[in-house]
PDBML (XML) file of the C-alpha atoms, coordinates in Angstrom:
<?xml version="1.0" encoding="UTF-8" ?>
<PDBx:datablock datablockName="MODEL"
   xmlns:PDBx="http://pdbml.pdb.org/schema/pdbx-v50.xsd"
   xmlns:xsi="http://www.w3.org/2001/XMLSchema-instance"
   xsi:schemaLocation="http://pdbml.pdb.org/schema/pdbx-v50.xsd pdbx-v50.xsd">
   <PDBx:atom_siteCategory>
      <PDBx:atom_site id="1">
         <PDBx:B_iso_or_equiv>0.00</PDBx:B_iso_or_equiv>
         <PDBx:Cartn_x>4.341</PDBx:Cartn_x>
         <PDBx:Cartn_y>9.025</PDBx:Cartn_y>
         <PDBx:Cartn_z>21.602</PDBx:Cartn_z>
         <PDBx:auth_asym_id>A</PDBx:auth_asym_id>
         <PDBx:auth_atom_id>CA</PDBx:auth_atom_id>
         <PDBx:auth_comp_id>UNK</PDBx:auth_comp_id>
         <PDBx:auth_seq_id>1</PDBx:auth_seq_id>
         <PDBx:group_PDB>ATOM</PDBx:group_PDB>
         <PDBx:label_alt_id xsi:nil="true" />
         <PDBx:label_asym_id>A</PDBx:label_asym_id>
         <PDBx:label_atom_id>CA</PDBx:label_atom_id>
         <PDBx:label_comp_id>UNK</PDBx:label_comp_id>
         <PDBx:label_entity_id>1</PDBx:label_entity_id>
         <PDBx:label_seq_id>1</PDBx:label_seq_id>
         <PDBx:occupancy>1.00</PDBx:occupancy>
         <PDBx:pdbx_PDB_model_num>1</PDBx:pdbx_PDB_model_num>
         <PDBx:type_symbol>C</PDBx:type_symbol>
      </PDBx:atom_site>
      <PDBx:atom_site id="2">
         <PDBx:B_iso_or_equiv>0.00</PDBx:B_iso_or_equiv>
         <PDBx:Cartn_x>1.516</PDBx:Cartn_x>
         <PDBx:Cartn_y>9.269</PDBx:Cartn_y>
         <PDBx:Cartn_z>19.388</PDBx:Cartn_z>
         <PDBx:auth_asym_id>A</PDBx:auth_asym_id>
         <PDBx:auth_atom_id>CA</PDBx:auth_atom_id>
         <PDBx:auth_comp_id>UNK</PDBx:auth_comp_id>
         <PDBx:auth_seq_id>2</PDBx:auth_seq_id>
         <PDBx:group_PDB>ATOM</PDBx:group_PDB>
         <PDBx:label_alt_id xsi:nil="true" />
         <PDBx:label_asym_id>A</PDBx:label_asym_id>
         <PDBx:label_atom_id>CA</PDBx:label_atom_id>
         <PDBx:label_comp_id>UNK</PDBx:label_comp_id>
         <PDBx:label_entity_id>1</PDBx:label_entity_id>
         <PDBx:label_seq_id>2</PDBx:label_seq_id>
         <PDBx:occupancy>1.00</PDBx:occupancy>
         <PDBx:pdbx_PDB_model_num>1</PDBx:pdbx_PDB_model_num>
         <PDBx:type_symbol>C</PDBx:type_symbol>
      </PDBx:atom_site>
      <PDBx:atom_site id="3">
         <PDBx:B_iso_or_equiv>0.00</PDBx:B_iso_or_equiv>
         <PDBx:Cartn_x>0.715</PDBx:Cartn_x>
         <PDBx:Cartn_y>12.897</PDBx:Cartn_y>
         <PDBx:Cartn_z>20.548</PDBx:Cartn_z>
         <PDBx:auth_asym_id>A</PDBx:auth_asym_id>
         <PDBx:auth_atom_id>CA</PDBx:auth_atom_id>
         <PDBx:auth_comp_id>UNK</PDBx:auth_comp_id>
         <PDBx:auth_seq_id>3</PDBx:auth_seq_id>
         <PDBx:group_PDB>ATOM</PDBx:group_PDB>
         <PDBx:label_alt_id xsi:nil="true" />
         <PDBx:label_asym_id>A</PDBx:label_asym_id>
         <PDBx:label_atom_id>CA</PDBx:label_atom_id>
         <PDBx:label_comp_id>UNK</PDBx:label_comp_id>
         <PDBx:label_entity_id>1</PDBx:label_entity_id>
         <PDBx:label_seq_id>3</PDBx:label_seq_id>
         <PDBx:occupancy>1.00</PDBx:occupancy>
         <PDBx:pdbx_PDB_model_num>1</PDBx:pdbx_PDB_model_num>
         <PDBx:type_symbol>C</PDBx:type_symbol>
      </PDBx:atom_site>
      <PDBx:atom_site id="4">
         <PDBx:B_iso_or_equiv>0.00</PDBx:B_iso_or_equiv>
         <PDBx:Cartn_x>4.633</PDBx:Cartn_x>
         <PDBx:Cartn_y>14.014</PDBx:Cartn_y>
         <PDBx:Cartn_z>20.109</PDBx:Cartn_z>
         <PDBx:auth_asym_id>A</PDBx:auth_asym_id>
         <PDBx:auth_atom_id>CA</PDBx:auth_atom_id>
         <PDBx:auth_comp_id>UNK</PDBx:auth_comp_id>
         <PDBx:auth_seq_id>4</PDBx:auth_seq_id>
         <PDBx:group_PDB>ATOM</PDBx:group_PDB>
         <PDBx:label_alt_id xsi:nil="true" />
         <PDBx:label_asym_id>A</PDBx:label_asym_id>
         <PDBx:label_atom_id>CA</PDBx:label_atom_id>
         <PDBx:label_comp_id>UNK</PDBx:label_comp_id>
         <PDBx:label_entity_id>1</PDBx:label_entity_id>
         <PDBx:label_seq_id>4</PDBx:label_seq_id>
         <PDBx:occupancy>1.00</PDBx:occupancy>
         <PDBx:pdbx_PDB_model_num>1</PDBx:pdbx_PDB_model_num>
         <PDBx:type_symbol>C</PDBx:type_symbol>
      </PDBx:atom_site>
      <PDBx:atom_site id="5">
         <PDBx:B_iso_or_equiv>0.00</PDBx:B_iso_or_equiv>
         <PDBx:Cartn_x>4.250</PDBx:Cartn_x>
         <PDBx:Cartn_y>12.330</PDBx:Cartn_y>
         <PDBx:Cartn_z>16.472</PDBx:Cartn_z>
         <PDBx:auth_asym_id>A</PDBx:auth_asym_id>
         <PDBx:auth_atom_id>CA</PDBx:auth_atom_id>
         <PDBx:auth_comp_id>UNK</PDBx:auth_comp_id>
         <PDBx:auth_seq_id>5</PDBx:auth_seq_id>
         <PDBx:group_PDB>ATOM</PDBx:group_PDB>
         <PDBx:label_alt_id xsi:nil="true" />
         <PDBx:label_asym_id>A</PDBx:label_asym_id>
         <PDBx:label_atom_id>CA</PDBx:label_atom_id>
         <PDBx:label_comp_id>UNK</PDBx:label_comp_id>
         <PDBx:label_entity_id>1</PDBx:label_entity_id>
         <PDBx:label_seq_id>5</PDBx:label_seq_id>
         <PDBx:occupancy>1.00</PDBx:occupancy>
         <PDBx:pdbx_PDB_model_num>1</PDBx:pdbx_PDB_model_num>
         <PDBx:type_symbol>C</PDBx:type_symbol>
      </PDBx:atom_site>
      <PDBx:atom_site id="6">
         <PDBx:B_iso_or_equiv>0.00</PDBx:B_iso_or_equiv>
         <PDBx:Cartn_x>1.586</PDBx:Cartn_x>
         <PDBx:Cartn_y>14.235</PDBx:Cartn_y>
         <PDBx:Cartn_z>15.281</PDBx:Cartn_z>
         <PDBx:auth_asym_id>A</PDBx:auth_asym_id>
         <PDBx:auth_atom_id>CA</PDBx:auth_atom_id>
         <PDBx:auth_comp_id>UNK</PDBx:auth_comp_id>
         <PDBx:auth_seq_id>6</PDBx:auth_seq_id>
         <PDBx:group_PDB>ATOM</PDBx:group_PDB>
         <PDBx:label_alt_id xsi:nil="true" />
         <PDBx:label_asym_id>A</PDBx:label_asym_id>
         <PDBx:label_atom_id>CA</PDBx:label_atom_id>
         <PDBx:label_comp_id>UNK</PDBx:label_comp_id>
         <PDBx:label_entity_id>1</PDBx:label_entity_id>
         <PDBx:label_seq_id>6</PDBx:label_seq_id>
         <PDBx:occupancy>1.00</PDBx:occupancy>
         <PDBx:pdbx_PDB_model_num>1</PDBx:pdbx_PDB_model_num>
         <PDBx:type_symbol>C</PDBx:type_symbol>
      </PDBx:atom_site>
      <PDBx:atom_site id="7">
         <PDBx:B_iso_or_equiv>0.00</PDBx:B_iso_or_equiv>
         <PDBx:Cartn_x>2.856</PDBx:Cartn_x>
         <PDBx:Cartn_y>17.571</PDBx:Cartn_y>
         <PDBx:Cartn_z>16.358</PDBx:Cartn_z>
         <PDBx:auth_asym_id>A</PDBx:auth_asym_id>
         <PDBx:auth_atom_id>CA</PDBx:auth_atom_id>
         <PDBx:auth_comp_id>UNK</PDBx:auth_comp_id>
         <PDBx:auth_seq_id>7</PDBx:auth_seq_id>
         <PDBx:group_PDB>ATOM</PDBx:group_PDB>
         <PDBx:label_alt_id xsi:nil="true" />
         <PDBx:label_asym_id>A</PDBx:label_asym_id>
         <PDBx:label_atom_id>CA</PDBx:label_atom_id>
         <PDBx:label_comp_id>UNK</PDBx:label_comp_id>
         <PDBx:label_entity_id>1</PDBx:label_entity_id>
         <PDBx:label_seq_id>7</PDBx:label_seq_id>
         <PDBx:occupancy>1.00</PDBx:occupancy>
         <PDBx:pdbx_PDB_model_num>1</PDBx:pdbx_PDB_model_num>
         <PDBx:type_symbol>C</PDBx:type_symbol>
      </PDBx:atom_site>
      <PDBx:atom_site id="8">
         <PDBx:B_iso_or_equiv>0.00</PDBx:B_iso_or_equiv>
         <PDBx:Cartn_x>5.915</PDBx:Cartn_x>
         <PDBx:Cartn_y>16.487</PDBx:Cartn_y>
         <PDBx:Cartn_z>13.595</PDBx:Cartn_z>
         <PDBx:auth_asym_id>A</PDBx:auth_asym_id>
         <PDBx:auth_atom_id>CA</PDBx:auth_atom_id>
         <PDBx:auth_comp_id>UNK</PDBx:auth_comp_id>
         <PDBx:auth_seq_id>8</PDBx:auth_seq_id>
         <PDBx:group_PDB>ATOM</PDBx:group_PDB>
         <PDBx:label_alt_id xsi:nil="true" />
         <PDBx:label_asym_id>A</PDBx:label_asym_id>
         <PDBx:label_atom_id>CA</PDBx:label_atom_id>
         <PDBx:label_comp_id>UNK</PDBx:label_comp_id>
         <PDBx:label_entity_id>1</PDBx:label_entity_id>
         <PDBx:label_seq_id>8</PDBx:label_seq_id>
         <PDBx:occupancy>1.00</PDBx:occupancy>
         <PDBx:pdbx_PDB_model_num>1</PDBx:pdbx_PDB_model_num>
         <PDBx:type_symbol>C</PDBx:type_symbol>
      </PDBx:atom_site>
      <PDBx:atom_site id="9">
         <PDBx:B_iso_or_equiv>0.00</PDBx:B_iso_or_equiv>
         <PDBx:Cartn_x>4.498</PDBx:Cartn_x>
         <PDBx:Cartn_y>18.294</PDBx:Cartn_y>
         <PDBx:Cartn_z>10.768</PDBx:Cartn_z>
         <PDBx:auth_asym_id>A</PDBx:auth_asym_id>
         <PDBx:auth_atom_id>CA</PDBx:auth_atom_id>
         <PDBx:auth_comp_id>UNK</PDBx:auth_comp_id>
         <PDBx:auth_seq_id>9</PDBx:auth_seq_id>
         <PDBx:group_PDB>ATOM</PDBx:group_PDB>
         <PDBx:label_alt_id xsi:nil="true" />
         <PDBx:label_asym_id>A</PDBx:label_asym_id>
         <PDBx:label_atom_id>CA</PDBx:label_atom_id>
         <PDBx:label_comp_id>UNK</PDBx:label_comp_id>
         <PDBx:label_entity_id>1</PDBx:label_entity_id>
         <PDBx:label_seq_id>9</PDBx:label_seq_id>
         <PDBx:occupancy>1.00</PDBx:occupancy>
         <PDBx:pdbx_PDB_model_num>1</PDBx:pdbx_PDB_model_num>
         <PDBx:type_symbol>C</PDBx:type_symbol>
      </PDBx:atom_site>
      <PDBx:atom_site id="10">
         <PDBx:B_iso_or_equiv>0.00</PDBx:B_iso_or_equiv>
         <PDBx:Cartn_x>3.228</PDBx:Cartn_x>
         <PDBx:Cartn_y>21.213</PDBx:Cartn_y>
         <PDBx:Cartn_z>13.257</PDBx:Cartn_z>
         <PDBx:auth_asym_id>A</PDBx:auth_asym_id>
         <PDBx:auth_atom_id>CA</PDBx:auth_atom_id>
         <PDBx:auth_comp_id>UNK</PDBx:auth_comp_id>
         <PDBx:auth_seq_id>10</PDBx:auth_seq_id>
         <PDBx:group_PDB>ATOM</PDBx:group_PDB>
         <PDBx:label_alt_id xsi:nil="true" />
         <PDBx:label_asym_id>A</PDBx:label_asym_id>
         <PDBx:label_atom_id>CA</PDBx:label_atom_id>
         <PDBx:label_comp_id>UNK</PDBx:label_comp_id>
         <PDBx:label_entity_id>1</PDBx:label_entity_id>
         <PDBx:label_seq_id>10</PDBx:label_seq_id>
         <PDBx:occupancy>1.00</PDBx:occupancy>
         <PDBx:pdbx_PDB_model_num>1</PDBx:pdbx_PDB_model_num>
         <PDBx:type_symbol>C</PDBx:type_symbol>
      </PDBx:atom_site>
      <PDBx:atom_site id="11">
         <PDBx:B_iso_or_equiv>0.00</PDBx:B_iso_or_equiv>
         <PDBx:Cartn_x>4.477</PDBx:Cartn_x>
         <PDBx:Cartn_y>24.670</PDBx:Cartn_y>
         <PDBx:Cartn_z>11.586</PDBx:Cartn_z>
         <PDBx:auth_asym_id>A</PDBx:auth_asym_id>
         <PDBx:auth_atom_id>CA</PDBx:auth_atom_id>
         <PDBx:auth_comp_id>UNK</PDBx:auth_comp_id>
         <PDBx:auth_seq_id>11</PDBx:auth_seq_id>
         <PDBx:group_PDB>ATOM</PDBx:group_PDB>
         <PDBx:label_alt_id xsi:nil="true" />
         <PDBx:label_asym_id>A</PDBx:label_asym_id>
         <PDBx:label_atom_id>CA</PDBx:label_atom_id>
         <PDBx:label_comp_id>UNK</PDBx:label_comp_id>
         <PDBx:label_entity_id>1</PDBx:label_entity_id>
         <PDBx:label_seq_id>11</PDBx:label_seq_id>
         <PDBx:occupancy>1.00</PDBx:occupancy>
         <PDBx:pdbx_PDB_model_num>1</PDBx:pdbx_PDB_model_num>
         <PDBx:type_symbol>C</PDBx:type_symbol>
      </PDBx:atom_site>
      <PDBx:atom_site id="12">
         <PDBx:B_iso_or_equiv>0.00</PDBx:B_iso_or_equiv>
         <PDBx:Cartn_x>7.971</PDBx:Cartn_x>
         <PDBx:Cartn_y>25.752</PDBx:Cartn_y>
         <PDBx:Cartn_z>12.791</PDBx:Cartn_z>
         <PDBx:auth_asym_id>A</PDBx:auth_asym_id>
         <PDBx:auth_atom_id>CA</PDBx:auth_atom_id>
         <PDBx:auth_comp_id>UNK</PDBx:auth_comp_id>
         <PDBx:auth_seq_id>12</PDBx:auth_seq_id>
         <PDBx:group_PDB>ATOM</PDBx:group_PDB>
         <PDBx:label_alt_id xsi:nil="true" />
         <PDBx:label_asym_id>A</PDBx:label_asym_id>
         <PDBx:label_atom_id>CA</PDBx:label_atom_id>
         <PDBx:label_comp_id>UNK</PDBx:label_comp_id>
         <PDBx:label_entity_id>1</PDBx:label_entity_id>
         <PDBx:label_seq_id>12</PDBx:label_seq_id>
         <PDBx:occupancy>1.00</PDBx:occupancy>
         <PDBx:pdbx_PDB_model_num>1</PDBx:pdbx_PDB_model_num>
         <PDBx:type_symbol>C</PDBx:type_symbol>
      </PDBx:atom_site>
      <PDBx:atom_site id="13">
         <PDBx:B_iso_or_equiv>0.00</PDBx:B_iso_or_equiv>
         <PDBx:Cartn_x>9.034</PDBx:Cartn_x>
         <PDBx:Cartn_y>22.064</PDBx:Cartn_y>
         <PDBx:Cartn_z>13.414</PDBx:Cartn_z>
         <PDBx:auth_asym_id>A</PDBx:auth_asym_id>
         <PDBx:auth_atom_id>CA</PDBx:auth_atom_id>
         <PDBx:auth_comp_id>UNK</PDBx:auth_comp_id>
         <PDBx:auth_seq_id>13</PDBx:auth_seq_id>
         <PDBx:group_PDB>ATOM</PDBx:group_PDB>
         <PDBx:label_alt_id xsi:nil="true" />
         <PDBx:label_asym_id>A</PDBx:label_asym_id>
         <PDBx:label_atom_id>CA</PDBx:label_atom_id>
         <PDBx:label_comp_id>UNK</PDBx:label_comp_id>
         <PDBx:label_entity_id>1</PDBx:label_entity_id>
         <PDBx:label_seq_id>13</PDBx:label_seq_id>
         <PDBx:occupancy>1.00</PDBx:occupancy>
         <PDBx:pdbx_PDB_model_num>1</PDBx:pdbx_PDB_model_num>
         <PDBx:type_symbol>C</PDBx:type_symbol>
      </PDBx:atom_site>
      <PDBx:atom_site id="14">
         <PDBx:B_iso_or_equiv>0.00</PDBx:B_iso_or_equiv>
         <PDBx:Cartn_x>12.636</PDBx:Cartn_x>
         <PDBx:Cartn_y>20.730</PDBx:Cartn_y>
         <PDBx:Cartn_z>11.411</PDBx:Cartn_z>
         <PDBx:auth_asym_id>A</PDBx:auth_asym_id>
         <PDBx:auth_atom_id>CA</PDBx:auth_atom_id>
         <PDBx:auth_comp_id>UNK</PDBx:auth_comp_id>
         <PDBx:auth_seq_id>14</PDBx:auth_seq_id>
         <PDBx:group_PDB>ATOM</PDBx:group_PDB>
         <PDBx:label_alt_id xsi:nil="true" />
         <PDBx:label_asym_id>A</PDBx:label_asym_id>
         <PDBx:label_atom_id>CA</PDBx:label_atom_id>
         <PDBx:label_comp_id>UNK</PDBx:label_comp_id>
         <PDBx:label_entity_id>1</PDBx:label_entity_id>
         <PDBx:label_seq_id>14</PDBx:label_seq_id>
         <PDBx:occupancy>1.00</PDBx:occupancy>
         <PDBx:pdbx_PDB_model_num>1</PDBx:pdbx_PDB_model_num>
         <PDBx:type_symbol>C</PDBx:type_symbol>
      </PDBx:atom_site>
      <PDBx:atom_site id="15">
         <PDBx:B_iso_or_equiv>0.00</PDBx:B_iso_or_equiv>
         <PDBx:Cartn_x>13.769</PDBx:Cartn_x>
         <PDBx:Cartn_y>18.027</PDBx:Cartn_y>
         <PDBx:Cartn_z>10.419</PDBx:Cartn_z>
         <PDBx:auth_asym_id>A</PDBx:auth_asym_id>
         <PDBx:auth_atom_id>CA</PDBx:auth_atom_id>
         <PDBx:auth_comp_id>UNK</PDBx:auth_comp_id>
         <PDBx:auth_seq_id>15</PDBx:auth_seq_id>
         <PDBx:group_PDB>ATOM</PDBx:group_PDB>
         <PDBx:label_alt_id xsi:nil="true" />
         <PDBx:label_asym_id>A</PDBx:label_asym_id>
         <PDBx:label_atom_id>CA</PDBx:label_atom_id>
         <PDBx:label_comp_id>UNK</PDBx:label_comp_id>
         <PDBx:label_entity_id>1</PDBx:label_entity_id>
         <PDBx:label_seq_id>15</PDBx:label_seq_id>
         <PDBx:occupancy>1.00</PDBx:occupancy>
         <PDBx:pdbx_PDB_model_num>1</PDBx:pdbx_PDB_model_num>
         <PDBx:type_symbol>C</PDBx:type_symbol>
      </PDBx:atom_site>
      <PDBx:atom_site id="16">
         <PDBx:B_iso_or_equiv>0.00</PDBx:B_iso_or_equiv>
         <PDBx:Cartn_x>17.222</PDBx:Cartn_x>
         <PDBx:Cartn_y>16.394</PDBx:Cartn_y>
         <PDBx:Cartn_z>9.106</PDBx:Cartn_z>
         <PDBx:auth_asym_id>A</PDBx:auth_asym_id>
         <PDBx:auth_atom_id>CA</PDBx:auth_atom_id>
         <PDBx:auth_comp_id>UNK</PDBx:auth_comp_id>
         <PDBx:auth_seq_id>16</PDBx:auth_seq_id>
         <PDBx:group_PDB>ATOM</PDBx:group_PDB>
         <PDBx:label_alt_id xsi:nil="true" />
         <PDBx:label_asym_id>A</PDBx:label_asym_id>
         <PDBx:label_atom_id>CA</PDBx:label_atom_id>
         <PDBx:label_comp_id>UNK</PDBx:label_comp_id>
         <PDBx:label_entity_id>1</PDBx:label_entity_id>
         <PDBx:label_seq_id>16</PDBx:label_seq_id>
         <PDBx:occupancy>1.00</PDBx:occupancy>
         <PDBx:pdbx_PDB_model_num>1</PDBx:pdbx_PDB_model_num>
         <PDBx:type_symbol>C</PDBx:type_symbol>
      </PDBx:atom_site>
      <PDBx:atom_site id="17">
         <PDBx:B_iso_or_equiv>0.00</PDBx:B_iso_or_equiv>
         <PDBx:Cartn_x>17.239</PDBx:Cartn_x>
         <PDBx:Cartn_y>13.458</PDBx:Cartn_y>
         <PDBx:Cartn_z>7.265</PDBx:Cartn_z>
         <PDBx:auth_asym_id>A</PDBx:auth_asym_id>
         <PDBx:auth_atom_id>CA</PDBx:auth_atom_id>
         <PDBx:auth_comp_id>UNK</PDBx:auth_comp_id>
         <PDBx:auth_seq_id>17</PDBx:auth_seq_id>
         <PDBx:group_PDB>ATOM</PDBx:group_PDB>
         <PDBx:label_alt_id xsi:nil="true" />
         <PDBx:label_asym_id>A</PDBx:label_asym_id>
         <PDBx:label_atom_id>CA</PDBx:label_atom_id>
         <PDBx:label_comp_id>UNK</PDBx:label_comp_id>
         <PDBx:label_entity_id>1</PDBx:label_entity_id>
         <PDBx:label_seq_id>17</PDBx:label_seq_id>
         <PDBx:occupancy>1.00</PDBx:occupancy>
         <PDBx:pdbx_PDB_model_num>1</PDBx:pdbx_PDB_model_num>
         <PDBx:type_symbol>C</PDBx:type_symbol>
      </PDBx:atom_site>
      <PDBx:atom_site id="18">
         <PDBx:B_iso_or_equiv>0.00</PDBx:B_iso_or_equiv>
         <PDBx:Cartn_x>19.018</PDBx:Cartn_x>
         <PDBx:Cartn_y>12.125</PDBx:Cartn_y>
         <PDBx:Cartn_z>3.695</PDBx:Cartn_z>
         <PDBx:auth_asym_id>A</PDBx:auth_asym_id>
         <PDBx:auth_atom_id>CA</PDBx:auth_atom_id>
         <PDBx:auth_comp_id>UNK</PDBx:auth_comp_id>
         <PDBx:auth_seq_id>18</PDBx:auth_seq_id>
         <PDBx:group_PDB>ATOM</PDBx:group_PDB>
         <PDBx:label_alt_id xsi:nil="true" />
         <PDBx:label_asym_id>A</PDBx:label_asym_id>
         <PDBx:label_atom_id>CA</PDBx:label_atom_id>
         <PDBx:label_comp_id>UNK</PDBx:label_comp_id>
         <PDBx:label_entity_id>1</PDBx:label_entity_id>
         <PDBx:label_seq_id>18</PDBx:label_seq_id>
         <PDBx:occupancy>1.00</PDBx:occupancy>
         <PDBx:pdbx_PDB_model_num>1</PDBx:pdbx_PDB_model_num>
         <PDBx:type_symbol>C</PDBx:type_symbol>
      </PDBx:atom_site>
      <PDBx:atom_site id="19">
         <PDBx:B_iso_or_equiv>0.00</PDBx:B_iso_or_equiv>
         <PDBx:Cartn_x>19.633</PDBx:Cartn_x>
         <PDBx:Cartn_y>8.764</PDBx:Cartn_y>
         <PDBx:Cartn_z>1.829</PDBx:Cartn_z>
         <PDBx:auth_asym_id>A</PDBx:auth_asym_id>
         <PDBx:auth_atom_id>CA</PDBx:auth_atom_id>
         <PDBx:auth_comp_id>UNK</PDBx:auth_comp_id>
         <PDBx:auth_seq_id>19</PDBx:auth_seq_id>
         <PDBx:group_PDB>ATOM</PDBx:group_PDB>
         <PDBx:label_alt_id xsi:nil="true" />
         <PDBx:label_asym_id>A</PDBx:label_asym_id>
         <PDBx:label_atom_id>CA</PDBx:label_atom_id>
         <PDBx:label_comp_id>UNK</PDBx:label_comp_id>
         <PDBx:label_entity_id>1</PDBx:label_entity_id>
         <PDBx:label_seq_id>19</PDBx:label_seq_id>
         <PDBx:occupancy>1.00</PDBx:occupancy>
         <PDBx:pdbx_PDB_model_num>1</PDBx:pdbx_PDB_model_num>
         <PDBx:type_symbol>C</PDBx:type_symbol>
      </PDBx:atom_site>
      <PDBx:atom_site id="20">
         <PDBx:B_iso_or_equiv>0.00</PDBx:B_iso_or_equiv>
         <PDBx:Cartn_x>22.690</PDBx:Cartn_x>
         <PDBx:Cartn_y>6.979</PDBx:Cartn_y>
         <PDBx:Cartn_z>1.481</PDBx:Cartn_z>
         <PDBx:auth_asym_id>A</PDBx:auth_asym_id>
         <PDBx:auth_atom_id>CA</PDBx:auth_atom_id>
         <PDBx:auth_comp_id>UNK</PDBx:auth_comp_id>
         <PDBx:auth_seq_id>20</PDBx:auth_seq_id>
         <PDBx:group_PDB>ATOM</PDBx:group_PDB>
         <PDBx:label_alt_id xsi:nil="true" />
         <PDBx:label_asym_id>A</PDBx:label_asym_id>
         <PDBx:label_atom_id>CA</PDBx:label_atom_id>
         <PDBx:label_comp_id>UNK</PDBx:label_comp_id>
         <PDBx:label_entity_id>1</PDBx:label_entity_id>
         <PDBx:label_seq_id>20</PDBx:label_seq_id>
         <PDBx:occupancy>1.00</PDBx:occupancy>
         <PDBx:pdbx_PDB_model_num>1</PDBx:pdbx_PDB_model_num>
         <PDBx:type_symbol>C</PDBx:type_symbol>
      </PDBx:atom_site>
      <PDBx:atom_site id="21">
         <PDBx:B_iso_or_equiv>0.00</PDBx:B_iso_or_equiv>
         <PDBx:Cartn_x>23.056</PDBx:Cartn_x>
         <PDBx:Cartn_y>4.232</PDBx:Cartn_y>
         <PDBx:Cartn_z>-1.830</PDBx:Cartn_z>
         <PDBx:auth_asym_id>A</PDBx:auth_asym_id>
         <PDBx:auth_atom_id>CA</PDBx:auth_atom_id>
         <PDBx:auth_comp_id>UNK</PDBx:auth_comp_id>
         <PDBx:auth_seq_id>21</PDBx:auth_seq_id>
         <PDBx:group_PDB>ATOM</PDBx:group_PDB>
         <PDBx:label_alt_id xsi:nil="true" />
         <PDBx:label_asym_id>A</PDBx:label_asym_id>
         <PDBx:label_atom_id>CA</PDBx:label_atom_id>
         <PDBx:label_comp_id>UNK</PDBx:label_comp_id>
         <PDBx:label_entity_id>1</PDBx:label_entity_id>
         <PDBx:label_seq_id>21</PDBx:label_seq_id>
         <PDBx:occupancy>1.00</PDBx:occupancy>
         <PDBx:pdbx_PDB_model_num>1</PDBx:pdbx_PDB_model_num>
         <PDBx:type_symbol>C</PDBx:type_symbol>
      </PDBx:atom_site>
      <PDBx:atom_site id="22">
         <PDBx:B_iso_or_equiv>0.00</PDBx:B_iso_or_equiv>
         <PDBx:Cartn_x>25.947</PDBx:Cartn_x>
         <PDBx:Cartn_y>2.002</PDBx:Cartn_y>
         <PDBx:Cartn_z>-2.596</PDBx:Cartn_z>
         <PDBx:auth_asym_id>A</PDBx:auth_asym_id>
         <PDBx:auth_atom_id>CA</PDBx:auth_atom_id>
         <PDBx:auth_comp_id>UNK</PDBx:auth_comp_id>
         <PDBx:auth_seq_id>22</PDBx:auth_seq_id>
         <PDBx:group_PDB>ATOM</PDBx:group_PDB>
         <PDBx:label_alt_id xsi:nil="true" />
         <PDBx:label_asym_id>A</PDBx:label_asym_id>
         <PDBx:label_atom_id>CA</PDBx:label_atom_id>
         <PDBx:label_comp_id>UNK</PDBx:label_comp_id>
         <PDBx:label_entity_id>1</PDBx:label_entity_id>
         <PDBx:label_seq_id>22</PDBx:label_seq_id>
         <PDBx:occupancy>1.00</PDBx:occupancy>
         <PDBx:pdbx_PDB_model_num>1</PDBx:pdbx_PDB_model_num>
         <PDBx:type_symbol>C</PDBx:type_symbol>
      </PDBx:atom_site>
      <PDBx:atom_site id="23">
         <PDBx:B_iso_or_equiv>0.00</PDBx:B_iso_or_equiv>
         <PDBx:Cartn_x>25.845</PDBx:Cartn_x>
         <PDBx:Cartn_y>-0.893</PDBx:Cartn_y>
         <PDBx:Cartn_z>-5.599</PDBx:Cartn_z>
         <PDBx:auth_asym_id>A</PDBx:auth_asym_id>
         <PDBx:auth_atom_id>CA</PDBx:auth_atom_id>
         <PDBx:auth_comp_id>UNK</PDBx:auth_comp_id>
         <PDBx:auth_seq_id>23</PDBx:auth_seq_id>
         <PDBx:group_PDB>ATOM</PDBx:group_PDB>
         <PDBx:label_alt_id xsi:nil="true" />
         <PDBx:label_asym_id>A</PDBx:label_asym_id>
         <PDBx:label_atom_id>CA</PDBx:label_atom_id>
         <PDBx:label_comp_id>UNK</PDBx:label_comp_id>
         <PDBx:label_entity_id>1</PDBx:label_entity_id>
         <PDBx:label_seq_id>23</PDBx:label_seq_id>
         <PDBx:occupancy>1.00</PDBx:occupancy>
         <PDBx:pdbx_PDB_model_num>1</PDBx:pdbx_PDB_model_num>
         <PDBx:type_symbol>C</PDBx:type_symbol>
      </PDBx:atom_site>
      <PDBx:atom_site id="24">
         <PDBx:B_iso_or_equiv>0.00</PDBx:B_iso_or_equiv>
         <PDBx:Cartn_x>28.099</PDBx:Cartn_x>
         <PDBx:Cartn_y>-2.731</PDBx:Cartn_y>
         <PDBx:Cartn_z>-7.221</PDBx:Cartn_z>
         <PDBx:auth_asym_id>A</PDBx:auth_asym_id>
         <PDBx:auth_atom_id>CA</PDBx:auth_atom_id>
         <PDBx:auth_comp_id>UNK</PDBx:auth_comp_id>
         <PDBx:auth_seq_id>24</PDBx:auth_seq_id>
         <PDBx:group_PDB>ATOM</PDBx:group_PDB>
         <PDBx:label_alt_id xsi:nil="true" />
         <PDBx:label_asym_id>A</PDBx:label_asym_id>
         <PDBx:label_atom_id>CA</PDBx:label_atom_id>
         <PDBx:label_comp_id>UNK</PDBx:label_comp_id>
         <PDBx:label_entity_id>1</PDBx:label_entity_id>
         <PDBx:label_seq_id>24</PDBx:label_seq_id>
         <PDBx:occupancy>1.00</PDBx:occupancy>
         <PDBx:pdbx_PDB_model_num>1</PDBx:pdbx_PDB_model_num>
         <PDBx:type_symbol>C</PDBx:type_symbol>
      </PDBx:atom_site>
   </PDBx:atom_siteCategory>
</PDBx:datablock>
């Protein structure tokens, strides 16, 4: 796990991602 985790920010990786809010 640790090896797969650093290769994360390894040229040609991608990601997806966002944020989501709500208040009221």
């Amino acid at each position: 796990t640790t090896f797969l985790s650093a290769q994360a920010q390894m040229q040609g990786n991608m990601y997806v991602g966002g944020q989501i809010g709500f208040n009221t």
